[in-house]
C-alpha atoms as a PDB file:
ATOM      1  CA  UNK A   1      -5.360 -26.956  -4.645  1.00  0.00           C
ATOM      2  CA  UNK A   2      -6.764 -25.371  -1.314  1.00  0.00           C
ATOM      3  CA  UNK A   3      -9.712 -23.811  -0.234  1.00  0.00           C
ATOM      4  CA  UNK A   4     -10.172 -22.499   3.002  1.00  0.00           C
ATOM      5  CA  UNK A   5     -13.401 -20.587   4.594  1.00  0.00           C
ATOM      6  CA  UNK A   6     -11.479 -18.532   6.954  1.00  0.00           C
ATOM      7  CA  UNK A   7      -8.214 -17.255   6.044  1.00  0.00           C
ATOM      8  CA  UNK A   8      -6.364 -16.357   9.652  1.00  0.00           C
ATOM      9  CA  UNK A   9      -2.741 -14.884   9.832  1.00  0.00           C
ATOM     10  CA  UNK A  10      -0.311 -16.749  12.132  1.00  0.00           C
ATOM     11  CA  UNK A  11       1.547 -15.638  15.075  1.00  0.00           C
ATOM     12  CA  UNK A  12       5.099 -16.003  16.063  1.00  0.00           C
ATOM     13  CA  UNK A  13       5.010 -19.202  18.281  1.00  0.00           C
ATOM     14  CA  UNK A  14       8.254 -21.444  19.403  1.00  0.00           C
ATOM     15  CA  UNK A  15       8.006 -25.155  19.833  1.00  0.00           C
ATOM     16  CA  UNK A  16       9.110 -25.146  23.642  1.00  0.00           C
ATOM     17  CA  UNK A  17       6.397 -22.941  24.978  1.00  0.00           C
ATOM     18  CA  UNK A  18       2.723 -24.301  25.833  1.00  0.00           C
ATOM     19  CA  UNK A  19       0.551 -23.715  22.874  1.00  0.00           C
ATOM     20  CA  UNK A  20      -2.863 -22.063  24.135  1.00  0.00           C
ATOM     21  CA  UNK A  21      -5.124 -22.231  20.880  1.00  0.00           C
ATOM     22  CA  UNK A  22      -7.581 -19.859  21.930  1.00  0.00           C
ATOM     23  CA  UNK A  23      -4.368 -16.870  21.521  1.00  0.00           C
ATOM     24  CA  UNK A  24      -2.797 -18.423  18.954  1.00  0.00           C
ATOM     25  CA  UNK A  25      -3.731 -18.923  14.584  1.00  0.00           C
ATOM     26  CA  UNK A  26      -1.703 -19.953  11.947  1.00  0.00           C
ATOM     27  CA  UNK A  27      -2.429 -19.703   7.775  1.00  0.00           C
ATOM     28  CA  UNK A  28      -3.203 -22.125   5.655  1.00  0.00           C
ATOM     29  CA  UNK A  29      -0.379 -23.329   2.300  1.00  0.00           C
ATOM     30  CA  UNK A  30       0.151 -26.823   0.751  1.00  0.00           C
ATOM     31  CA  UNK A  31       0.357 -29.165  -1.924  1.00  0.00           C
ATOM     32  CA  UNK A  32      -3.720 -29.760  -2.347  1.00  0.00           C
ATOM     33  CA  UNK A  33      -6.006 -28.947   0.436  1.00  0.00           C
ATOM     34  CA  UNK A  34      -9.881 -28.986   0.923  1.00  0.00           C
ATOM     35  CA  UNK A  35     -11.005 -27.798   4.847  1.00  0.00           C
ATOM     36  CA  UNK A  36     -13.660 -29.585   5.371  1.00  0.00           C
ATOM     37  CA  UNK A  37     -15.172 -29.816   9.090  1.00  0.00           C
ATOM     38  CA  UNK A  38     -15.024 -27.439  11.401  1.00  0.00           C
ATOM     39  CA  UNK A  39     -15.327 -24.378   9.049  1.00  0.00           C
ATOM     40  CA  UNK A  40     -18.419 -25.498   7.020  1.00  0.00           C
ATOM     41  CA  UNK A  41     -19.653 -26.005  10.543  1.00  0.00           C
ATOM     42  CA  UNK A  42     -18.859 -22.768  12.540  1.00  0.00           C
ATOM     43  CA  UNK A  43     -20.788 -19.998  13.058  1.00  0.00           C
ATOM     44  CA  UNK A  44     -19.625 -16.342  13.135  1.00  0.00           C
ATOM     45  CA  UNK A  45     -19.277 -16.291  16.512  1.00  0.00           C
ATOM     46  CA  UNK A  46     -16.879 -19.327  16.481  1.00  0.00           C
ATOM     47  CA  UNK A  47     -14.592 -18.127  13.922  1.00  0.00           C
ATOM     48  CA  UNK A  48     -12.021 -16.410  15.215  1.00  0.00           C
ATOM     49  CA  UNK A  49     -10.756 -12.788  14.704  1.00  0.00           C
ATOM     50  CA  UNK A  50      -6.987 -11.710  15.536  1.00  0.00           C
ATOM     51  CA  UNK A  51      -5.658  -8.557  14.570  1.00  0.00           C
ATOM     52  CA  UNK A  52      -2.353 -10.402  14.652  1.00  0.00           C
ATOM     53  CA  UNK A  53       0.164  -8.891  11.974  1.00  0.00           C
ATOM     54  CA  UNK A  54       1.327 -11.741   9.084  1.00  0.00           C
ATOM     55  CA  UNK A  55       4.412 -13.577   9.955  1.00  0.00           C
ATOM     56  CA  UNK A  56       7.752 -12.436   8.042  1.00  0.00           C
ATOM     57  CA  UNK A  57       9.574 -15.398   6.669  1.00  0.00           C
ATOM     58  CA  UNK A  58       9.506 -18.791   7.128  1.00  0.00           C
ATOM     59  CA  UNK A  59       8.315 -21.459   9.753  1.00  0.00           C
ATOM     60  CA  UNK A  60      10.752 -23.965  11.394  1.00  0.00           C
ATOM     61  CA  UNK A  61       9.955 -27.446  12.035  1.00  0.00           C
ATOM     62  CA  UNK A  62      12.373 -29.959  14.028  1.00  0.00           C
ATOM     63  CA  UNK A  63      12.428 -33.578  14.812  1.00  0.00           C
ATOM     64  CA  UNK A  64      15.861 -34.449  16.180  1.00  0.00           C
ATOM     65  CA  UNK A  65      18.243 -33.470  14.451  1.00  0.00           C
ATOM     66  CA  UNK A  66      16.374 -32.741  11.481  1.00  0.00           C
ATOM     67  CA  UNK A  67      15.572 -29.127  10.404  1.00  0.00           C
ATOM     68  CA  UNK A  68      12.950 -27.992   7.667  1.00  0.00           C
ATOM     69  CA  UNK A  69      12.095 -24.572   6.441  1.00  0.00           C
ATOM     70  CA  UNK A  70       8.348 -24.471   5.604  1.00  0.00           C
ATOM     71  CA  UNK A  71       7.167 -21.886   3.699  1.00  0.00           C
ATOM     72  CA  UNK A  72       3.778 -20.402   4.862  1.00  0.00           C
ATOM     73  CA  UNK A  73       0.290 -19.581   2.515  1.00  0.00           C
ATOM     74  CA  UNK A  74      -1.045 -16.284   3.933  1.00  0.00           C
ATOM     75  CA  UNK A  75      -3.174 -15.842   1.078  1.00  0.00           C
ATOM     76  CA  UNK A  76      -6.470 -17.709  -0.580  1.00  0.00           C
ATOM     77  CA  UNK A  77      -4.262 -17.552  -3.797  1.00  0.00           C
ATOM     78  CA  UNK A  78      -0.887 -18.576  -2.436  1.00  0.00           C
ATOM     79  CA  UNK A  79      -3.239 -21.269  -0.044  1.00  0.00           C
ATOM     80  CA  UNK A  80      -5.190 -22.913  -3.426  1.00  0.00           C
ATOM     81  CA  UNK A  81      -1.861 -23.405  -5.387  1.00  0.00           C
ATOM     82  CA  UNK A  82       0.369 -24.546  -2.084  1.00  0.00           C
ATOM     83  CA  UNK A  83       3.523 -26.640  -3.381  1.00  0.00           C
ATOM     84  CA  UNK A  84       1.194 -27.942  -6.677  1.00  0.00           C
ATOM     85  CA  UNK A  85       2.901 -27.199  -9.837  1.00  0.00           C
ATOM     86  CA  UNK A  86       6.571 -26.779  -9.006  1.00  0.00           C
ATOM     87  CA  UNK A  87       8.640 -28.669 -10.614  1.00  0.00           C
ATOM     88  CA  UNK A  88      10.151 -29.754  -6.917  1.00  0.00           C
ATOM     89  CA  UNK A  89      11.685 -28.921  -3.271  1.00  0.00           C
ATOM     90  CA  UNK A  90      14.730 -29.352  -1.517  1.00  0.00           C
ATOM     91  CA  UNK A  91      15.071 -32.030   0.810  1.00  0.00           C
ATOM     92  CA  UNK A  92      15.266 -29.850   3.701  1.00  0.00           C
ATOM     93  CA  UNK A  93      11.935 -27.335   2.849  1.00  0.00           C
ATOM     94  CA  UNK A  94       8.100 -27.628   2.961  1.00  0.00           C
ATOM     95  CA  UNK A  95       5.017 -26.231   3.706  1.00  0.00           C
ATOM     96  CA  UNK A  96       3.052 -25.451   6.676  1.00  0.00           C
ATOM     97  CA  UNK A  97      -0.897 -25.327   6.455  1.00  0.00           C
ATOM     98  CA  UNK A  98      -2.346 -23.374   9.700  1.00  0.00           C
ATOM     99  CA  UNK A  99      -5.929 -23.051  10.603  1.00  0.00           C
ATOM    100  CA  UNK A 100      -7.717 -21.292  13.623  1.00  0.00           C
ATOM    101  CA  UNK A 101      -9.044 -24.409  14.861  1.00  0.00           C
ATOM    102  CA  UNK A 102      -9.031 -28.146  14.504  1.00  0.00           C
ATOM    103  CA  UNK A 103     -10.840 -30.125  12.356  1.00  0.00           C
ATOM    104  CA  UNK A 104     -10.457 -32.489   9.462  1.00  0.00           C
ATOM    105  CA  UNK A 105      -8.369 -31.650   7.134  1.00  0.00           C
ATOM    106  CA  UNK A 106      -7.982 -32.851   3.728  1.00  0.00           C
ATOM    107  CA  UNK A 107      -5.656 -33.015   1.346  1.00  0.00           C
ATOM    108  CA  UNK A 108      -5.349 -34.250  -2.472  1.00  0.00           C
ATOM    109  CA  UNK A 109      -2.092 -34.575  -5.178  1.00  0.00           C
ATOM    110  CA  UNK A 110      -4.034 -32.809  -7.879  1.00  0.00           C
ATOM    111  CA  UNK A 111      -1.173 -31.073  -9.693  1.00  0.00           C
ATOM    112  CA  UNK A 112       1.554 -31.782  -8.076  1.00  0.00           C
ATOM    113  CA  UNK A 113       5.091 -33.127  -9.826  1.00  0.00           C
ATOM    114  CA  UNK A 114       6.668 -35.057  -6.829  1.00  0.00           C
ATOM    115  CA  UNK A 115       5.835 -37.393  -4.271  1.00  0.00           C
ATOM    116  CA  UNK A 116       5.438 -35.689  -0.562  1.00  0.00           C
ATOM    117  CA  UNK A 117       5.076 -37.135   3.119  1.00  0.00           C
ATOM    118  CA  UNK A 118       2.033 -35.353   4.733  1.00  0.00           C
ATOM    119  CA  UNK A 119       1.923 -34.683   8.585  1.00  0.00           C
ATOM    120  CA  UNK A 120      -1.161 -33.954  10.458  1.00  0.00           C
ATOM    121  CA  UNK A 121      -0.139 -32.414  14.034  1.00  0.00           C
ATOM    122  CA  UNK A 122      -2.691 -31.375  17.037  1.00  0.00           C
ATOM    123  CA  UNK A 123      -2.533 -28.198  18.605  1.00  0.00           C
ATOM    124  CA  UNK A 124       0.246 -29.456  20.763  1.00  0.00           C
ATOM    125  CA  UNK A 125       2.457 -30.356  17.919  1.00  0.00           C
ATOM    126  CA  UNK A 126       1.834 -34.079  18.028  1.00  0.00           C
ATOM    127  CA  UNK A 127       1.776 -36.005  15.090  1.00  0.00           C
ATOM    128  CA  UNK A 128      -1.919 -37.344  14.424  1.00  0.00           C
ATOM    129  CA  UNK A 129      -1.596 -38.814  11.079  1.00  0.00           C
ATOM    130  CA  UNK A 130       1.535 -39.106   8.454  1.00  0.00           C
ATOM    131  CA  UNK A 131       0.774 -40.185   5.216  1.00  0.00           C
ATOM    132  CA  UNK A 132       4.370 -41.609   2.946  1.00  0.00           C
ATOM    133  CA  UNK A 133       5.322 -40.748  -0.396  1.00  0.00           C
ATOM    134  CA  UNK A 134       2.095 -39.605  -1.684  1.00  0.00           C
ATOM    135  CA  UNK A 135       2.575 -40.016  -5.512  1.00  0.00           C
ATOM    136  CA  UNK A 136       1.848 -37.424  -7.867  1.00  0.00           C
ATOM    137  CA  UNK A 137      -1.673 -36.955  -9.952  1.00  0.00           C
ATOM    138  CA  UNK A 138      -3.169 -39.831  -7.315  1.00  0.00           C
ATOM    139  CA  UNK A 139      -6.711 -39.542  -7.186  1.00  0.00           C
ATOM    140  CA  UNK A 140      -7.015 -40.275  -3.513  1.00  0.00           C
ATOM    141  CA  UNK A 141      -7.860 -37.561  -0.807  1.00  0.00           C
ATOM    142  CA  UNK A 142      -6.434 -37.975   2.558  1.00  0.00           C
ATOM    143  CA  UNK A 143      -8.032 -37.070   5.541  1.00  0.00           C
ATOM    144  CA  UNK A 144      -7.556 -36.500   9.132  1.00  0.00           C
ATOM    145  CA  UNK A 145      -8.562 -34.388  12.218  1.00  0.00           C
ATOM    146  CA  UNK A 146      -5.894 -32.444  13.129  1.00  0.00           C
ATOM    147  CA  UNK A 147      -4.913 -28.147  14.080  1.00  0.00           C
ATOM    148  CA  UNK A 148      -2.257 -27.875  11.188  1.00  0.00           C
ATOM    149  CA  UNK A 149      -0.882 -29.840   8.684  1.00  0.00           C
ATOM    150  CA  UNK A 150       2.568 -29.722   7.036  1.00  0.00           C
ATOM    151  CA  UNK A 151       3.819 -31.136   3.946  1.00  0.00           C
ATOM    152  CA  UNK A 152       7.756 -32.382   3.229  1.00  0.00           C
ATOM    153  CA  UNK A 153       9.722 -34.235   0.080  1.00  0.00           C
ATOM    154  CA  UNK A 154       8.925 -37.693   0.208  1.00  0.00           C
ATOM    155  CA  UNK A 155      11.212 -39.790   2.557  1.00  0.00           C
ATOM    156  CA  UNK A 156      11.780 -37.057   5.108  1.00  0.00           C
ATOM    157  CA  UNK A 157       9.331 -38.212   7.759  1.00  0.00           C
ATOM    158  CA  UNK A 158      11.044 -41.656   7.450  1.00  0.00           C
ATOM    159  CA  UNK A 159      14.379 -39.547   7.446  1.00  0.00           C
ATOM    160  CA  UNK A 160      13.787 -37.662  10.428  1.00  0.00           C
ATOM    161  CA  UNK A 161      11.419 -40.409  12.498  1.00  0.00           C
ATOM    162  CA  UNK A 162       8.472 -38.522  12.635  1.00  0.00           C
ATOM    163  CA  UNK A 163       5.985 -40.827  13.790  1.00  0.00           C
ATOM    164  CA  UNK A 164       2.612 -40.692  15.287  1.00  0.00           C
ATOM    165  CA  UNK A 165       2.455 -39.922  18.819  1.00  0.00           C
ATOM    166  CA  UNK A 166       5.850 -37.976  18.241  1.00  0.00           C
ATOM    167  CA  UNK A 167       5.545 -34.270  19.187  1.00  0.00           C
ATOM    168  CA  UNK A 168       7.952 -32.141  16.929  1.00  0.00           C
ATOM    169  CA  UNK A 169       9.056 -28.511  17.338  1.00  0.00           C
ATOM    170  CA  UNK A 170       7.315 -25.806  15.462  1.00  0.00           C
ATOM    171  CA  UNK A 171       8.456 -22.352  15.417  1.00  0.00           C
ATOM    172  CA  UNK A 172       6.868 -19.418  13.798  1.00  0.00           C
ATOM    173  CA  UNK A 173       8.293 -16.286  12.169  1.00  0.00           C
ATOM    174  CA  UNK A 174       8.217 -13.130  14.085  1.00  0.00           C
ATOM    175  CA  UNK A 175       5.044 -11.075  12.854  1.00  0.00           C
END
């Protein structure tokens, strides 16, 4: 499940150009996420307020020759259930979490039916943290600091060598 203080839409945004996070948010979507951090923390001043339209379609991510669809949360509803309950994905699809800002973000396997890689990235795109074949129903939550955080079928970080310290492409749908 997911909960998230500050829902914030995302903006179209292409792996190739420089990522400036002051212009730029992203939505939150996943298998079981708590934000913990930065928005129990910020004030209303820090949180951030874009009238930026909500994305059409899906995000892209790439690592070599490896291509995944992620499907993005917009909403607090479509954010709390993220890929929990379904029975499971295809190899080549996921979900992208986005927040505003950076911050540790946590995530759980409550009510989920297969295992999943998870892969915390900075605001650059680099990989932070990457967590392998999380199993399903395991109690554990797993936490790291990190801007977004996306979530694939078990075996396809191996699969398509993301690794910490690797910087992958992320592209956004056009709002």
């Amino acid at each position: 499940m997911a909960r998230q203080a500050n829902s914030v839409p995302a903006r179209k945004r292409t792996a190739p150009q420089p990522k400036h996070r002051a212009l730029r948010s992203r939505a939150v979507s996943g298998a079981a996420v708590v934000v913990v951090a930065s928005s129990l923390f910020m004030g209303p001043t820090a949180a951030r307020s874009l009238a930026a339209s909500p994305p059409t379609g899906d995000a892209v991510l790439t690592a070599g020759s490896h291509r995944y669809v992620l499907q993005i949360a917009l909403t607090s509803a479509q954010q709390a259930r993220g890929l929990g309950y379904r029975a499971r994905i295809a190899v080549s699809s996921g979900m992208l979490f986005v927040f505003p800002l950076s911050g540790t973000r946590c995530f759980w396997m409550r009510g989920m039916r297969f295992a999943l890689d998870i892969i915390w990235l900075s605001s650059s795109d680099e990989v932070v943290t990457v967590h392998h074949a999380l199993l399903p129903k395991d109690p554990s939550i797993y936490c790291a600091v990190a801007q977004d955080v996306v979530e694939l079928d078990a075996g396809q970080a191996h699969a398509a060598g993301i690794n910490v310290g690797r910087v992958v492409g992320l592209e956004m749908p056009p709002a």
